[in-house]
PDB file of N, CA and C in Angstrom:
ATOM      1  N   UNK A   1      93.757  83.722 157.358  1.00  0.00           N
ATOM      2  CA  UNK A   1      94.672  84.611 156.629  1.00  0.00           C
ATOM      3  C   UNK A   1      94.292  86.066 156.869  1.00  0.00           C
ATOM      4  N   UNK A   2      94.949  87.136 157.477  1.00  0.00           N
ATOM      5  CA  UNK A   2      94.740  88.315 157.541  1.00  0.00           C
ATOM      6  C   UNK A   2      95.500  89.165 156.378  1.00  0.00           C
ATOM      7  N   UNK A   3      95.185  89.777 156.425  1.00  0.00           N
ATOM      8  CA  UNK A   3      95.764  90.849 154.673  1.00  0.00           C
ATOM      9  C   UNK A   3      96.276  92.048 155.055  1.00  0.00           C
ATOM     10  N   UNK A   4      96.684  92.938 154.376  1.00  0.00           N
ATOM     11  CA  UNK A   4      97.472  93.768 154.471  1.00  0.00           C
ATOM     12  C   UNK A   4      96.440  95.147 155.032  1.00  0.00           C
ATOM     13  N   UNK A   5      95.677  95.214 154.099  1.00  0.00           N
ATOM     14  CA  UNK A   5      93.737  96.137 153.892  1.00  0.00           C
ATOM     15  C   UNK A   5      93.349  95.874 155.132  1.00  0.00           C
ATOM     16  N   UNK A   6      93.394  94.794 155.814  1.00  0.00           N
ATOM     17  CA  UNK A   6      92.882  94.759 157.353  1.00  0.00           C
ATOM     18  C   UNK A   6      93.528  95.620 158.545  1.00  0.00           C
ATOM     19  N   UNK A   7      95.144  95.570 158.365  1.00  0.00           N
ATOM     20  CA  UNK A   7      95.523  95.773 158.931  1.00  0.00           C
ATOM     21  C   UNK A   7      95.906  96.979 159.102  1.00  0.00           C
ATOM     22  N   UNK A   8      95.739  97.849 157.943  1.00  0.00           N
ATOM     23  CA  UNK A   8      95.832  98.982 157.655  1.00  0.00           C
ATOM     24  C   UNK A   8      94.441 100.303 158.040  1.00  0.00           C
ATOM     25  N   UNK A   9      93.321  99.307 157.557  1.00  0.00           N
ATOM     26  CA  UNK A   9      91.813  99.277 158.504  1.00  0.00           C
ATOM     27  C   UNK A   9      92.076  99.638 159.856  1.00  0.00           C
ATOM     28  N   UNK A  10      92.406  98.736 160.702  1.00  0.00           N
ATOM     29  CA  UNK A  10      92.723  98.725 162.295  1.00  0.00           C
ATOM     30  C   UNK A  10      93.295 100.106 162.851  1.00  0.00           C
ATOM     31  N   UNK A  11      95.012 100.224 161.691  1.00  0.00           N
ATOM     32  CA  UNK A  11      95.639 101.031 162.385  1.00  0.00           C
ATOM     33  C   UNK A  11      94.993 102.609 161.838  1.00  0.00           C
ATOM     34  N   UNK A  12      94.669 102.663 160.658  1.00  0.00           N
ATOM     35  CA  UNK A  12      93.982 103.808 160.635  1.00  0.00           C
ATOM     36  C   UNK A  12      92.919 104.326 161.491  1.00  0.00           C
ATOM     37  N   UNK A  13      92.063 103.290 162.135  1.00  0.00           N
ATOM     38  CA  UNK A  13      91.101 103.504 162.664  1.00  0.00           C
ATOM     39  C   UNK A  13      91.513 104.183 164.498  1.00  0.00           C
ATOM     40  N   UNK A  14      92.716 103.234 164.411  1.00  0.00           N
ATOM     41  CA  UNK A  14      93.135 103.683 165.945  1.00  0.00           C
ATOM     42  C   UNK A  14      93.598 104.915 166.042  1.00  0.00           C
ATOM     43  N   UNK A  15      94.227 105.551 164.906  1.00  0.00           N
ATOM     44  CA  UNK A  15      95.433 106.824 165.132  1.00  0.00           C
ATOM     45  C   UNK A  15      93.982 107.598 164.048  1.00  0.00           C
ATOM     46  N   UNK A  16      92.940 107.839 163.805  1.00  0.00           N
ATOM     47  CA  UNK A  16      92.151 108.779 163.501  1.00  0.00           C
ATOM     48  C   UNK A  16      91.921 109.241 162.244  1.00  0.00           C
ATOM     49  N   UNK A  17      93.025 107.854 161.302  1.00  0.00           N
ATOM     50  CA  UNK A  17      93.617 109.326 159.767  1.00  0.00           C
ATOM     51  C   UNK A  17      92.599 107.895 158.553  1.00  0.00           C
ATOM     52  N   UNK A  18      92.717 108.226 157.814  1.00  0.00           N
ATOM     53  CA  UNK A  18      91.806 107.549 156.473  1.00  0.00           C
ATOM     54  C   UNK A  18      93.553 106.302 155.941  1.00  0.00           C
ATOM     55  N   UNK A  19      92.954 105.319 155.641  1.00  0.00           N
ATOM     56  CA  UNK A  19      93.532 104.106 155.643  1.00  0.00           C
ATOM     57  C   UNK A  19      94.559 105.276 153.590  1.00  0.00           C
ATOM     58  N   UNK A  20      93.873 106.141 152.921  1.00  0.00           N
ATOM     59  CA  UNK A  20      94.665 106.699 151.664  1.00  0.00           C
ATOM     60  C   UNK A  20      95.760 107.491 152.492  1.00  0.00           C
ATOM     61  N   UNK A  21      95.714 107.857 153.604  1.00  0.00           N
ATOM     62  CA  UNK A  21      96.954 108.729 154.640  1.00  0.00           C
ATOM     63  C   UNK A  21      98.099 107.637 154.558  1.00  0.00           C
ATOM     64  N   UNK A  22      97.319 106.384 154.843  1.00  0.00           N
ATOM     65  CA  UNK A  22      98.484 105.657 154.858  1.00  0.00           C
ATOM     66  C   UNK A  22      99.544 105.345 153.656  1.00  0.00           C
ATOM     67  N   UNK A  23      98.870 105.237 153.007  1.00  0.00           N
ATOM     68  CA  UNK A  23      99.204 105.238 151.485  1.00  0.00           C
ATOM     69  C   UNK A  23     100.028 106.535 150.792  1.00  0.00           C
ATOM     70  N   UNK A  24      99.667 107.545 151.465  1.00  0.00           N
ATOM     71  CA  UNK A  24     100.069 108.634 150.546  1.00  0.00           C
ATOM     72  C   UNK A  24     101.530 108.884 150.864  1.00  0.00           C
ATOM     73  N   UNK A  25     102.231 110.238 150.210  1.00  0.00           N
ATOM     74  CA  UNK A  25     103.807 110.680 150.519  1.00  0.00           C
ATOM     75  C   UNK A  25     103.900 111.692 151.799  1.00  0.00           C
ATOM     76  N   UNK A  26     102.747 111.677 152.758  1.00  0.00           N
ATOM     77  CA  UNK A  26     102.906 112.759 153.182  1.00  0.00           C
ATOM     78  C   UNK A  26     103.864 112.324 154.279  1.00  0.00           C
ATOM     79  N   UNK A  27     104.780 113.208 155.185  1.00  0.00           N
ATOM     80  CA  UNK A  27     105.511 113.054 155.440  1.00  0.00           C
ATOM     81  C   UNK A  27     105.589 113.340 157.017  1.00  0.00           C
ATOM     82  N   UNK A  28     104.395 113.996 157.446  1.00  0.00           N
ATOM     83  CA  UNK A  28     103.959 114.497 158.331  1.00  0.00           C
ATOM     84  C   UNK A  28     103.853 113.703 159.428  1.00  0.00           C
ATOM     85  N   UNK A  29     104.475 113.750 160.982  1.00  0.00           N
ATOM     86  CA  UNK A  29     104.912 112.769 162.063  1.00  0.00           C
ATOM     87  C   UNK A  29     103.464 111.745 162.437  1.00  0.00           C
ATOM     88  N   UNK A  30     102.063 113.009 162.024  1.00  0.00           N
ATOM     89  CA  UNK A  30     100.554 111.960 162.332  1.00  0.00           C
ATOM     90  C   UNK A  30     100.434 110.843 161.552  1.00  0.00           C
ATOM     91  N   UNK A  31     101.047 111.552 160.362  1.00  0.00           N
ATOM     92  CA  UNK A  31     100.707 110.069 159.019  1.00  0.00           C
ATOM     93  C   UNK A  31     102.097 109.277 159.162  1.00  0.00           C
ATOM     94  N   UNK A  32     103.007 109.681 159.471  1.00  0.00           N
ATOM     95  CA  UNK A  32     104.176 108.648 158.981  1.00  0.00           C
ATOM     96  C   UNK A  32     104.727 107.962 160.293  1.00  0.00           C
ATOM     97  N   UNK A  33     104.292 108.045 161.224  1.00  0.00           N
ATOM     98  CA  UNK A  33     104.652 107.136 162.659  1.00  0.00           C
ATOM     99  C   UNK A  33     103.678 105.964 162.471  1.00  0.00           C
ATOM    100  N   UNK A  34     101.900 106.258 162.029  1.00  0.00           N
ATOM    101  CA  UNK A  34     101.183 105.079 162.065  1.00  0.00           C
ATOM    102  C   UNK A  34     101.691 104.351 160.616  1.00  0.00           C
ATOM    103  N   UNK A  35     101.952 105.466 159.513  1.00  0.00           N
ATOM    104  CA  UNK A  35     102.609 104.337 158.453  1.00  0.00           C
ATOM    105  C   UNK A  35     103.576 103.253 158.676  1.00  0.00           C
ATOM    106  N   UNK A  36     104.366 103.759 159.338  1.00  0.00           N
ATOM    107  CA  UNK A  36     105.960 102.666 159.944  1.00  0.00           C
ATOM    108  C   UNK A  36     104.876 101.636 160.889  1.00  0.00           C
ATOM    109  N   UNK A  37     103.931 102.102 161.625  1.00  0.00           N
ATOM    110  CA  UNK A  37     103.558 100.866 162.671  1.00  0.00           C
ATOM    111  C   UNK A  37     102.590  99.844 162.115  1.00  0.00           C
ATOM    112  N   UNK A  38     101.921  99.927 160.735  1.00  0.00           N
ATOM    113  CA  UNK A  38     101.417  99.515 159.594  1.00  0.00           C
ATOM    114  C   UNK A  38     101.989  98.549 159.273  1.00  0.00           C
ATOM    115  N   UNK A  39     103.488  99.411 158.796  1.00  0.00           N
ATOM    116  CA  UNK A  39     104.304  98.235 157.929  1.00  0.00           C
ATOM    117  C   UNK A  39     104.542  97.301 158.783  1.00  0.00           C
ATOM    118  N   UNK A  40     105.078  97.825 160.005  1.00  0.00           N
ATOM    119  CA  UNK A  40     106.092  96.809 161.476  1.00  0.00           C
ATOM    120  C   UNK A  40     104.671  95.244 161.345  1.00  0.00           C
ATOM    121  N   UNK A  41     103.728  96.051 161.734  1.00  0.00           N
ATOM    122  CA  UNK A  41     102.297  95.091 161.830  1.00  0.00           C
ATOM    123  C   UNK A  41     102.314  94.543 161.138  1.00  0.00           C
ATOM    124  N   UNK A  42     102.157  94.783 159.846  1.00  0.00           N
ATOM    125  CA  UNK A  42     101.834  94.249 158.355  1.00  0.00           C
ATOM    126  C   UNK A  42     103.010  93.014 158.305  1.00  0.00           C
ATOM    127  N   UNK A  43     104.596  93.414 158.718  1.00  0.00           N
ATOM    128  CA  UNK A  43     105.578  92.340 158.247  1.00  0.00           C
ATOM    129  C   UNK A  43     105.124  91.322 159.585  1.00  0.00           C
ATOM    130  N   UNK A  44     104.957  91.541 160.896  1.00  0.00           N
ATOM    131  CA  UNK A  44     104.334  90.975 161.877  1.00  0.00           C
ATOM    132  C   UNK A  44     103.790  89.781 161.734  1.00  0.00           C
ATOM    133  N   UNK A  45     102.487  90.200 161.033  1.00  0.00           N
ATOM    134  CA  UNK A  45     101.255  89.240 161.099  1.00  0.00           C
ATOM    135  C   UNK A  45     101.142  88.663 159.643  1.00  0.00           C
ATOM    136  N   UNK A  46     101.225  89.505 158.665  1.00  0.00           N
ATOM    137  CA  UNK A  46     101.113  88.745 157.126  1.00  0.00           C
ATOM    138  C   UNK A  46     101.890  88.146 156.586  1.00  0.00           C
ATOM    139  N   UNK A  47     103.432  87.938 156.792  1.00  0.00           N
ATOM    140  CA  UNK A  47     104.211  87.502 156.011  1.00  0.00           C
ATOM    141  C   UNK A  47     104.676  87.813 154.972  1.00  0.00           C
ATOM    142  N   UNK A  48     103.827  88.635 154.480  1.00  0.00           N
ATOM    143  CA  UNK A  48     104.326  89.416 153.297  1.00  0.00           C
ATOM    144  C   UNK A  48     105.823  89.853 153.116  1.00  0.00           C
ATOM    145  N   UNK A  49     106.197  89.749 152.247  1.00  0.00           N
ATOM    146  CA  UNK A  49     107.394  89.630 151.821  1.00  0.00           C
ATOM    147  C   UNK A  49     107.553  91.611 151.957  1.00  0.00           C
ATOM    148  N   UNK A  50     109.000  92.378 151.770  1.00  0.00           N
ATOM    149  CA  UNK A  50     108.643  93.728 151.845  1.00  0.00           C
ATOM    150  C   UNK A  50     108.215  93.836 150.714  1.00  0.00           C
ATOM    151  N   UNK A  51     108.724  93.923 149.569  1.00  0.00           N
ATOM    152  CA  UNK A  51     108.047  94.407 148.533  1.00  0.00           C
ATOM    153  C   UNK A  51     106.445  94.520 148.193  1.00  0.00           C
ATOM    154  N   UNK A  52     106.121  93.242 149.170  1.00  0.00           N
ATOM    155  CA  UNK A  52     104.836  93.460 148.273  1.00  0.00           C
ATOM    156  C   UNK A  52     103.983  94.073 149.661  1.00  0.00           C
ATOM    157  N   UNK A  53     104.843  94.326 150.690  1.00  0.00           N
ATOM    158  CA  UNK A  53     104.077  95.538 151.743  1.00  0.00           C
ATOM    159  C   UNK A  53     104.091  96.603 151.295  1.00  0.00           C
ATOM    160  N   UNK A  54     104.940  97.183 150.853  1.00  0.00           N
ATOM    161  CA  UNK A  54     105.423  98.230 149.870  1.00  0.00           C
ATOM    162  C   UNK A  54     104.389  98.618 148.791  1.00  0.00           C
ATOM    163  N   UNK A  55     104.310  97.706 148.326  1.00  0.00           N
ATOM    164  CA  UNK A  55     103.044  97.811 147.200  1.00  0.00           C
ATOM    165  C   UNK A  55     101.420  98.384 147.799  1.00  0.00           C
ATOM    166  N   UNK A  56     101.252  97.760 148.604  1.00  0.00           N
ATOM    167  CA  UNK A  56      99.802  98.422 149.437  1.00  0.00           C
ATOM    168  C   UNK A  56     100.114  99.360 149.769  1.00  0.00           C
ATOM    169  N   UNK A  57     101.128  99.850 150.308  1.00  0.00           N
ATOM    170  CA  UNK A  57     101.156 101.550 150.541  1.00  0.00           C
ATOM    171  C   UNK A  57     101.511 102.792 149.252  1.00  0.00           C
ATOM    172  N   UNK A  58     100.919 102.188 148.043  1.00  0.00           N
ATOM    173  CA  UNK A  58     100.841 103.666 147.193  1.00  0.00           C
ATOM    174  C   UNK A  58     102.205 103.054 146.409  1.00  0.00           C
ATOM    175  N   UNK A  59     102.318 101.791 146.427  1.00  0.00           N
ATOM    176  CA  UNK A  59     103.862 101.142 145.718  1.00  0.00           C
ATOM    177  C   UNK A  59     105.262 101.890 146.463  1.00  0.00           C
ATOM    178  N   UNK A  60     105.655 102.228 147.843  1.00  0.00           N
ATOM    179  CA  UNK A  60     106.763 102.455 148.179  1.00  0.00           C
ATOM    180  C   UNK A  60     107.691 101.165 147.995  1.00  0.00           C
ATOM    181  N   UNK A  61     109.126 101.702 147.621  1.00  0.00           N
ATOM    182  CA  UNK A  61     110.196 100.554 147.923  1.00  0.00           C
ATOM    183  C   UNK A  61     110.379  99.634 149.043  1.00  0.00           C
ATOM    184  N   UNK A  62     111.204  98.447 148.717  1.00  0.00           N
ATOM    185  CA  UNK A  62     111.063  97.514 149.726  1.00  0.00           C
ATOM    186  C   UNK A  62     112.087  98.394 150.999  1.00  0.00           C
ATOM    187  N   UNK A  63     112.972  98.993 150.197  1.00  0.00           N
ATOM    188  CA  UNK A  63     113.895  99.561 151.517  1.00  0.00           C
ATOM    189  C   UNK A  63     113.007 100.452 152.605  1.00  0.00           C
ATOM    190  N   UNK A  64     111.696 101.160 152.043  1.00  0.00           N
ATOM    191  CA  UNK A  64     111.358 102.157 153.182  1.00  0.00           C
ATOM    192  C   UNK A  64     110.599 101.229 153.458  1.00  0.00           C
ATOM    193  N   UNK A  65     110.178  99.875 153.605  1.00  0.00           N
ATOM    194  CA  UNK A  65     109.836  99.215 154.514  1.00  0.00           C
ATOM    195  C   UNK A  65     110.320  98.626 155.135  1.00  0.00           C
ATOM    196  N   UNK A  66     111.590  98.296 155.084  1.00  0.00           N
ATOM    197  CA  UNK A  66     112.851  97.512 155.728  1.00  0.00           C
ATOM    198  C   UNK A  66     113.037  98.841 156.886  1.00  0.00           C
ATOM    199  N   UNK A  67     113.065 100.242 156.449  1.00  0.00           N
ATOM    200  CA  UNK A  67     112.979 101.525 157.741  1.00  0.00           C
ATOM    201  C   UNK A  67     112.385 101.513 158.381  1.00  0.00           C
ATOM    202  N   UNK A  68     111.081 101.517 157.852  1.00  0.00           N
ATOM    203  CA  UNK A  68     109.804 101.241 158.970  1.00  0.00           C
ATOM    204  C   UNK A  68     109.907 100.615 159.900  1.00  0.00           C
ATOM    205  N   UNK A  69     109.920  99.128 159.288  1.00  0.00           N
ATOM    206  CA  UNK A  69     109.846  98.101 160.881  1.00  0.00           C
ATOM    207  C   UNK A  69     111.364  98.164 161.575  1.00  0.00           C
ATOM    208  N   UNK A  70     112.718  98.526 161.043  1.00  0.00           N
ATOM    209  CA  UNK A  70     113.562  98.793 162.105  1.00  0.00           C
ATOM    210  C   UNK A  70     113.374 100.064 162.872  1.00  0.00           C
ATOM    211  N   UNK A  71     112.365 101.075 162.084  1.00  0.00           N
ATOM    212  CA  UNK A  71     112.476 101.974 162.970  1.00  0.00           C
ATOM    213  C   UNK A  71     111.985 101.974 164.402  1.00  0.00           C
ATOM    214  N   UNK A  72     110.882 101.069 164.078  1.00  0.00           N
ATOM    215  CA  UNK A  72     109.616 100.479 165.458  1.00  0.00           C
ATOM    216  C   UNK A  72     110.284 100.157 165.931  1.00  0.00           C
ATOM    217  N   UNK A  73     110.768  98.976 165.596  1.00  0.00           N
ATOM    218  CA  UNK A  73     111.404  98.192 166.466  1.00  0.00           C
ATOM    219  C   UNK A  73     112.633  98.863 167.863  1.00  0.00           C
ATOM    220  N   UNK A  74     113.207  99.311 166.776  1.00  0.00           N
ATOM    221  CA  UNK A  74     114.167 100.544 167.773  1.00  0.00           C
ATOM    222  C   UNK A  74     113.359 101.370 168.953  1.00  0.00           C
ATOM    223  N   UNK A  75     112.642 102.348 168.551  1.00  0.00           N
ATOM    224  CA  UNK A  75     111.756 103.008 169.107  1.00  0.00           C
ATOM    225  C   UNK A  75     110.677 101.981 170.311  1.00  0.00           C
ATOM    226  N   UNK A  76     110.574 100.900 170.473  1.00  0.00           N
ATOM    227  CA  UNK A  76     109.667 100.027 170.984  1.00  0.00           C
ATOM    228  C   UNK A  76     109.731 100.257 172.605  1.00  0.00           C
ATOM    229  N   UNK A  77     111.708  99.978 172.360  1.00  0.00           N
ATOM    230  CA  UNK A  77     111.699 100.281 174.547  1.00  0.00           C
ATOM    231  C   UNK A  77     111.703 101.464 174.848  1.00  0.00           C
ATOM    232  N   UNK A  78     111.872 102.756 173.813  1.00  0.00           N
ATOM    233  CA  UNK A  78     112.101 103.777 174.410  1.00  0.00           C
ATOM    234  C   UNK A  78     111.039 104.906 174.374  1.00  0.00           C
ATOM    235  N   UNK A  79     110.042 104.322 173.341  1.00  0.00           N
ATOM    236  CA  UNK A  79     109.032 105.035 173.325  1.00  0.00           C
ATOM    237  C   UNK A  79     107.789 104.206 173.954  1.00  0.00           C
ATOM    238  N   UNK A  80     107.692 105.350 175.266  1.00  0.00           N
ATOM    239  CA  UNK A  80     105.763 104.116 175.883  1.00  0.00           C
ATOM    240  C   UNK A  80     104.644 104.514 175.403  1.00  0.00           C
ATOM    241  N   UNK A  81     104.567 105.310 174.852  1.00  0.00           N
ATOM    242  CA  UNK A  81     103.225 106.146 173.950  1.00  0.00           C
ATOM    243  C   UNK A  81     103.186 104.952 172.455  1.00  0.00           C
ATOM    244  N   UNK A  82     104.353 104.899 171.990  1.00  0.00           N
ATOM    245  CA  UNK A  82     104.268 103.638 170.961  1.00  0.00           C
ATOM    246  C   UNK A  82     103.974 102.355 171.187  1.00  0.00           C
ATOM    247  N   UNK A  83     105.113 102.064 171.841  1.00  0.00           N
ATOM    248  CA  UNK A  83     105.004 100.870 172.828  1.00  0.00           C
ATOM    249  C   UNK A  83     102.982 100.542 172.659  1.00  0.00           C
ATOM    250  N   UNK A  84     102.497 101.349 173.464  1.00  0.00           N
ATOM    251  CA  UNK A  84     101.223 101.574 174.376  1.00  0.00           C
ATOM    252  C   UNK A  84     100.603 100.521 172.805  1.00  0.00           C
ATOM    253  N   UNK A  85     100.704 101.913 172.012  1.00  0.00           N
ATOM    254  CA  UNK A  85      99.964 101.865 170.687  1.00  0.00           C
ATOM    255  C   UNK A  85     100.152 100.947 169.635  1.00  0.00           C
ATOM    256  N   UNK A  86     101.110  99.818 169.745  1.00  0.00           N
ATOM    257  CA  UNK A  86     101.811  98.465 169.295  1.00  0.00           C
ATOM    258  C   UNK A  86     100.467  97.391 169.641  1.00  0.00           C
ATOM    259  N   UNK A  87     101.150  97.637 171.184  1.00  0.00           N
ATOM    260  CA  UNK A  87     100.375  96.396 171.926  1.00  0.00           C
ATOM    261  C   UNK A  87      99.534  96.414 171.710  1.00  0.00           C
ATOM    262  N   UNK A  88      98.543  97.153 172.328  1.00  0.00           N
ATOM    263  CA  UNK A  88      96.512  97.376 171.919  1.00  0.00           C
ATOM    264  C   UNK A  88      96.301  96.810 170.397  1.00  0.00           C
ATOM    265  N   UNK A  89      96.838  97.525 169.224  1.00  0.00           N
ATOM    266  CA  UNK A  89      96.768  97.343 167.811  1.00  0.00           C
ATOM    267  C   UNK A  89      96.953  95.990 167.442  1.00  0.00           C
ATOM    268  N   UNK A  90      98.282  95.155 167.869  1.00  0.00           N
ATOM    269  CA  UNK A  90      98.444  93.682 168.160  1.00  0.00           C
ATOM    270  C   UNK A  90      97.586  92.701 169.103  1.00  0.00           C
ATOM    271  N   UNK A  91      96.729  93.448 170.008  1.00  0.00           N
ATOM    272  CA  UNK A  91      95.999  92.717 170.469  1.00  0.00           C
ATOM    273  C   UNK A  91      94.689  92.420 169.582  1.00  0.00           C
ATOM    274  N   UNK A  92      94.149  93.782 168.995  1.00  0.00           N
ATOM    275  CA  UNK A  92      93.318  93.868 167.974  1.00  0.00           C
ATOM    276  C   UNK A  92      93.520  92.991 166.810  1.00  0.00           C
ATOM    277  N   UNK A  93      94.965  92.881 166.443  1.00  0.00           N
ATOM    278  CA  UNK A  93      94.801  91.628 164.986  1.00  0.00           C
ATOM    279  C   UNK A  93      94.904  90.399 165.745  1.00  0.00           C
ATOM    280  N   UNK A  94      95.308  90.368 166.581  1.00  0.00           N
ATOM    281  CA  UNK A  94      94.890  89.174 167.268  1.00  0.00           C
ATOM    282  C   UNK A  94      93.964  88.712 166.880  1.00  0.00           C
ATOM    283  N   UNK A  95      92.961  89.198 167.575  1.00  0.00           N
ATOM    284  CA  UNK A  95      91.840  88.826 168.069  1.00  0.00           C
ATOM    285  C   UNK A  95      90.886  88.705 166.716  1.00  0.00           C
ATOM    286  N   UNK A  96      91.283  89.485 165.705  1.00  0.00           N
ATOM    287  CA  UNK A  96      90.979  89.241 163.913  1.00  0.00           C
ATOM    288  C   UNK A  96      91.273  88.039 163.832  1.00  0.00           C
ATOM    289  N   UNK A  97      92.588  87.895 163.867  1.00  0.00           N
ATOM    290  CA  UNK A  97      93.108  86.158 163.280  1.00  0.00           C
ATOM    291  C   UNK A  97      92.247  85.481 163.871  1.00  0.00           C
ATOM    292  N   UNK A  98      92.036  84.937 165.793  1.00  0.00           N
ATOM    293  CA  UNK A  98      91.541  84.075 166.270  1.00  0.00           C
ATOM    294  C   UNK A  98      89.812  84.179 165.911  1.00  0.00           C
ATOM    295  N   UNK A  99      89.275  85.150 165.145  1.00  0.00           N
ATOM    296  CA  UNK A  99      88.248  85.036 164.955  1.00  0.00           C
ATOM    297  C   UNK A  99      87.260  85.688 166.410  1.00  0.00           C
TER     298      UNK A  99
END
Protein backbone atom coordinates (compact mmCIF):
# COMPACT_ATOMS: atom_id res chain seq x y z
CA UNK A 1 0.00 0.00 0.00
CA UNK A 2 1.60 3.35 -0.87
CA UNK A 3 -0.04 6.59 0.72
CA UNK A 4 -0.57 9.80 -0.23
CA UNK A 5 2.67 11.32 2.43
CA UNK A 6 4.88 9.10 0.23
CA UNK A 7 4.08 10.34 -2.65
CA UNK A 8 4.10 13.73 -1.91
CA UNK A 9 7.73 12.92 -0.16
CA UNK A 10 9.04 11.82 -3.71
CA UNK A 11 7.57 14.66 -5.61
CA UNK A 12 8.68 17.29 -3.29
CA UNK A 13 11.94 15.92 -3.15
CA UNK A 14 12.32 15.88 -6.99
CA UNK A 15 11.07 19.56 -7.83
CA UNK A 16 13.23 21.01 -4.59
CA UNK A 17 10.15 22.63 -2.53
CA UNK A 18 9.11 21.21 1.24
CA UNK A 19 6.27 18.50 0.94
CA UNK A 20 3.93 22.04 3.35
CA UNK A 21 4.50 23.88 -0.46
CA UNK A 22 2.52 21.26 -1.48
CA UNK A 23 -0.08 21.72 0.78
CA UNK A 24 -0.24 25.34 0.91
CA UNK A 25 -2.48 28.15 -1.39
CA UNK A 26 0.37 29.37 -3.02
CA UNK A 27 -0.24 29.78 -6.40
CA UNK A 28 3.03 30.20 -7.80
CA UNK A 29 3.91 28.01 -11.30
CA UNK A 30 7.14 26.19 -8.85
CA UNK A 31 4.55 25.11 -6.25
CA UNK A 32 1.45 24.55 -8.29
CA UNK A 33 2.73 22.46 -11.46
CA UNK A 34 4.40 19.84 -8.83
CA UNK A 35 1.03 20.20 -6.80
CA UNK A 36 -1.19 19.07 -9.97
CA UNK A 37 1.65 16.24 -10.63
CA UNK A 38 1.11 15.11 -6.85
CA UNK A 39 -2.43 14.89 -7.25
CA UNK A 40 -2.20 13.21 -11.11
CA UNK A 41 0.36 10.64 -9.04
CA UNK A 42 -1.52 10.45 -5.98
CA UNK A 43 -5.02 9.50 -8.11
CA UNK A 44 -2.42 7.17 -10.20
CA UNK A 45 -1.05 4.98 -7.67
CA UNK A 46 -3.36 5.30 -4.41
CA UNK A 47 -6.74 5.05 -5.37
CA UNK A 48 -7.79 7.46 -3.34
CA UNK A 49 -10.90 8.66 -4.03
CA UNK A 50 -10.59 12.84 -4.92
CA UNK A 51 -11.82 14.04 -1.94
CA UNK A 52 -9.81 12.46 0.24
CA UNK A 53 -6.61 13.55 -2.12
CA UNK A 54 -7.89 16.80 -1.52
CA UNK A 55 -7.73 16.41 2.06
CA UNK A 56 -3.79 15.79 2.23
CA UNK A 57 -3.24 18.85 0.44
CA UNK A 58 -4.26 21.48 3.24
CA UNK A 59 -8.18 20.07 2.65
CA UNK A 60 -8.58 21.47 -1.10
CA UNK A 61 -11.92 20.50 -2.93
CA UNK A 62 -12.48 17.43 -4.81
CA UNK A 63 -12.99 19.65 -8.00
CA UNK A 64 -9.32 21.20 -7.86
CA UNK A 65 -8.30 17.78 -7.91
CA UNK A 66 -10.42 16.60 -10.66
CA UNK A 67 -8.14 20.03 -12.45
CA UNK A 68 -5.11 18.79 -11.49
CA UNK A 69 -5.01 15.41 -12.95
CA UNK A 70 -6.93 16.66 -16.19
CA UNK A 71 -4.64 19.27 -16.31
CA UNK A 72 -1.49 16.68 -16.51
CA UNK A 73 -2.98 14.70 -18.33
CA UNK A 74 -3.62 17.30 -21.11
CA UNK A 75 -0.27 18.82 -20.78
CA UNK A 76 1.48 15.12 -20.92
CA UNK A 77 2.05 15.09 -24.99
CA UNK A 78 2.73 18.54 -25.22
CA UNK A 79 4.84 19.26 -22.53
CA UNK A 80 8.51 17.11 -22.56
CA UNK A 81 9.96 18.87 -19.54
CA UNK A 82 6.69 17.33 -17.73
CA UNK A 83 6.35 14.48 -19.58
CA UNK A 84 10.33 13.97 -18.54
CA UNK A 85 9.27 14.72 -14.85
CA UNK A 86 6.03 12.20 -14.77
CA UNK A 87 7.99 9.36 -15.94
CA UNK A 88 11.23 9.41 -13.62
CA UNK A 89 8.68 10.29 -10.50
CA UNK A 90 6.48 7.11 -11.70
CA UNK A 91 9.37 5.16 -12.03
CA UNK A 92 10.34 6.16 -8.45
CA UNK A 93 6.82 4.98 -6.91
CA UNK A 94 7.30 2.20 -8.71
CA UNK A 95 9.98 1.01 -7.49
CA UNK A 96 8.39 2.06 -3.68
CA UNK A 97 5.46 -0.26 -4.38
CA UNK A 98 7.73 -3.21 -5.75
CA UNK A 99 9.78 -2.77 -2.73
Amino acid sequence: FLSIESIQREVANFYGIRVQDLKSDRKHKNIAVPRQVTMYLARRYTGASYPEIGEKFGGKDHSTVIHAVKKIESSLGKDPSLENAVKTLSRKIESLISG
